[in-house]
Protein backbone atom coordinates (compact mmCIF):
# COMPACT_ATOMS: atom_id res chain seq x y z
CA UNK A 1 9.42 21.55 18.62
CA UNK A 2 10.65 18.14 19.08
CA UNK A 3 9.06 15.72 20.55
CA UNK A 4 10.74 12.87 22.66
CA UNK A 5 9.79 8.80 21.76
CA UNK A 6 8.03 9.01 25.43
CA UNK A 7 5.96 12.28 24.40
CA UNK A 8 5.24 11.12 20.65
CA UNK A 9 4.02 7.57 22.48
CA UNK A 10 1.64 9.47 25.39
CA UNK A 11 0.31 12.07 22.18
CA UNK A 12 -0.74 8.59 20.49
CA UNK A 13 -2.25 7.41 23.27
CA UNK A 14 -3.82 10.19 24.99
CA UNK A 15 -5.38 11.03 20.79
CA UNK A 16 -5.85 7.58 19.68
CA UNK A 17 -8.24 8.91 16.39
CA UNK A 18 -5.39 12.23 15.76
CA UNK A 19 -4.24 11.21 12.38
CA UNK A 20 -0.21 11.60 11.59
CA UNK A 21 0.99 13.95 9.06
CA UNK A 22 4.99 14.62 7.86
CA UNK A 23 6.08 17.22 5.76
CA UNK A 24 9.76 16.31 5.38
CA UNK A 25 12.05 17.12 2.53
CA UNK A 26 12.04 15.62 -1.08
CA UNK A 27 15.72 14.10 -0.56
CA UNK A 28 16.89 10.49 1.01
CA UNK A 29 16.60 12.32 4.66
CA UNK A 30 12.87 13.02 4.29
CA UNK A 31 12.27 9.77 3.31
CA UNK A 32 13.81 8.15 5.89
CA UNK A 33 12.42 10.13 8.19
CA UNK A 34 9.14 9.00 7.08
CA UNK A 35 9.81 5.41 7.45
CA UNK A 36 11.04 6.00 10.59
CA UNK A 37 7.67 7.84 12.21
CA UNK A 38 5.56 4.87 10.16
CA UNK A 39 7.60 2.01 12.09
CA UNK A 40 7.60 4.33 15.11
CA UNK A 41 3.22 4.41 15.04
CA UNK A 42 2.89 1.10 14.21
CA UNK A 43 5.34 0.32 17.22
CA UNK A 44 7.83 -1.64 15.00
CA UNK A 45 11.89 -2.35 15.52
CA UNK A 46 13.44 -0.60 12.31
CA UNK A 47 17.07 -0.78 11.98
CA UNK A 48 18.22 0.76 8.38
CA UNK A 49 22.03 0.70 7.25
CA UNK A 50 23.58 2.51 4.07
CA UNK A 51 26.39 0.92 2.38
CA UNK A 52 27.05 3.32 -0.97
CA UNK A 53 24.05 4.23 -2.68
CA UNK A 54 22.13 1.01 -1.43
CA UNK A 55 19.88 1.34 2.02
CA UNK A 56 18.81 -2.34 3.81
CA UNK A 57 15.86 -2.12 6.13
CA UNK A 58 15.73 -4.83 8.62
CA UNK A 59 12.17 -5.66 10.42
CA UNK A 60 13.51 -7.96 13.36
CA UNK A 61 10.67 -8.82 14.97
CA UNK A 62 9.10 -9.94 11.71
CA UNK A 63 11.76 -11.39 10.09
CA UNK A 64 12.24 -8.77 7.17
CA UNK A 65 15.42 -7.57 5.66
CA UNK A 66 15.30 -5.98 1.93
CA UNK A 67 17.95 -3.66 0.29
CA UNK A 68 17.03 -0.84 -1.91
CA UNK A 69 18.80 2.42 -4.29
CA UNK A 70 18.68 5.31 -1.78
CA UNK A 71 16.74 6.94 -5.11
CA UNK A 72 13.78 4.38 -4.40
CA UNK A 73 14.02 4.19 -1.00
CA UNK A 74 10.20 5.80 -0.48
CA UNK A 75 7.40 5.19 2.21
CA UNK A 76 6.00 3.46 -1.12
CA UNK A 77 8.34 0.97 -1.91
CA UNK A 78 9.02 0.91 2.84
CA UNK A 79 4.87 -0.27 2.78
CA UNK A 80 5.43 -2.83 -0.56
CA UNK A 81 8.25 -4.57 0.85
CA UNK A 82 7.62 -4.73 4.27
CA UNK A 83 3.99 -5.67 4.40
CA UNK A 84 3.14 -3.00 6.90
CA UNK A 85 0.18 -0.25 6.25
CA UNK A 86 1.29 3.02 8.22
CA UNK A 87 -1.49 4.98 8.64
CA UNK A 88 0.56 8.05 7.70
CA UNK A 89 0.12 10.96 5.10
CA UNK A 90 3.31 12.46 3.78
CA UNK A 91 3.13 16.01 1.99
CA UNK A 92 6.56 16.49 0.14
CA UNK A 93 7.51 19.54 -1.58
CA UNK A 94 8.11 20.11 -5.00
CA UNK A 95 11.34 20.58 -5.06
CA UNK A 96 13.79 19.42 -2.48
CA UNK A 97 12.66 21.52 0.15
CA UNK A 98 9.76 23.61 1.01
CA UNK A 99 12.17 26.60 1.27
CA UNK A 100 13.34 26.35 -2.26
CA UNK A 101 9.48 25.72 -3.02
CA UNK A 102 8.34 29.10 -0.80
CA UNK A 103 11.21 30.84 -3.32
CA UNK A 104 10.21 29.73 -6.76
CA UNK A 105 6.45 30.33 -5.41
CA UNK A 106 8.25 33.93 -4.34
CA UNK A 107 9.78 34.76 -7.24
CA UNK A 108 6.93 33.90 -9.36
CA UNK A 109 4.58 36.18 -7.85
CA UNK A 110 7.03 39.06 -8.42
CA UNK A 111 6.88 37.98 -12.23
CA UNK A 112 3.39 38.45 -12.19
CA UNK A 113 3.08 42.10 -10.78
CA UNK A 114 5.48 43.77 -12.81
């Protein structure tokens, strides 16, 4: 289920000490998903534009604007370059998905039993 900016903000609120998990895919989606919930908890202004393969991240309110490859655009390189220190654990899956993951992980335990 989905949760709307109002709901994610009173689930904060109401759990101050609940600790935020994602578990978005391994591709440039996932990732900017995760920048986006990290700006979103620490209640930061994230505007992010792609222009070919490059992604800028602008941080108005502190003055930030940095351009990255979408292949190193990462909650990694998002905490490096911006300064800020989500408190946020990712969990990304091996592959680019978890359902391609769930299939190799399939498939391998059908090796096994024959």
């Amino acid at each position: 289920c989905r949760l709307g900016r109002m709901s994610q903000r009173q689930a904060l609120q109401t759990h101050p000490q609940a600790s935020i998990h994602t578990a978005f895919d391994n591709d440039l989606a996932g990732n900017v998903y995760d920048i986006k919930v990290a700006a979103f908890q620490l209640d930061k202004e994230l505007i992010m534009r792609k222009d070919g393969d490059t992604i800028t991240v602008n941080l108005p309110a502190s003055e930030k604007e940095f351009t990255l490859k979408e292949s190193n655009l990462t909650l990694t390189n998002f905490r490096k370059l911006s300064g800020l220190r989500p408190s946020l654990t990712t969990h990304k899956p091996i592959d680019k998905d978890f359902n391609k993951d769930l299939e190799n992980k399939k498939s391998q335990t059908q090796k096994i039993k024959r």
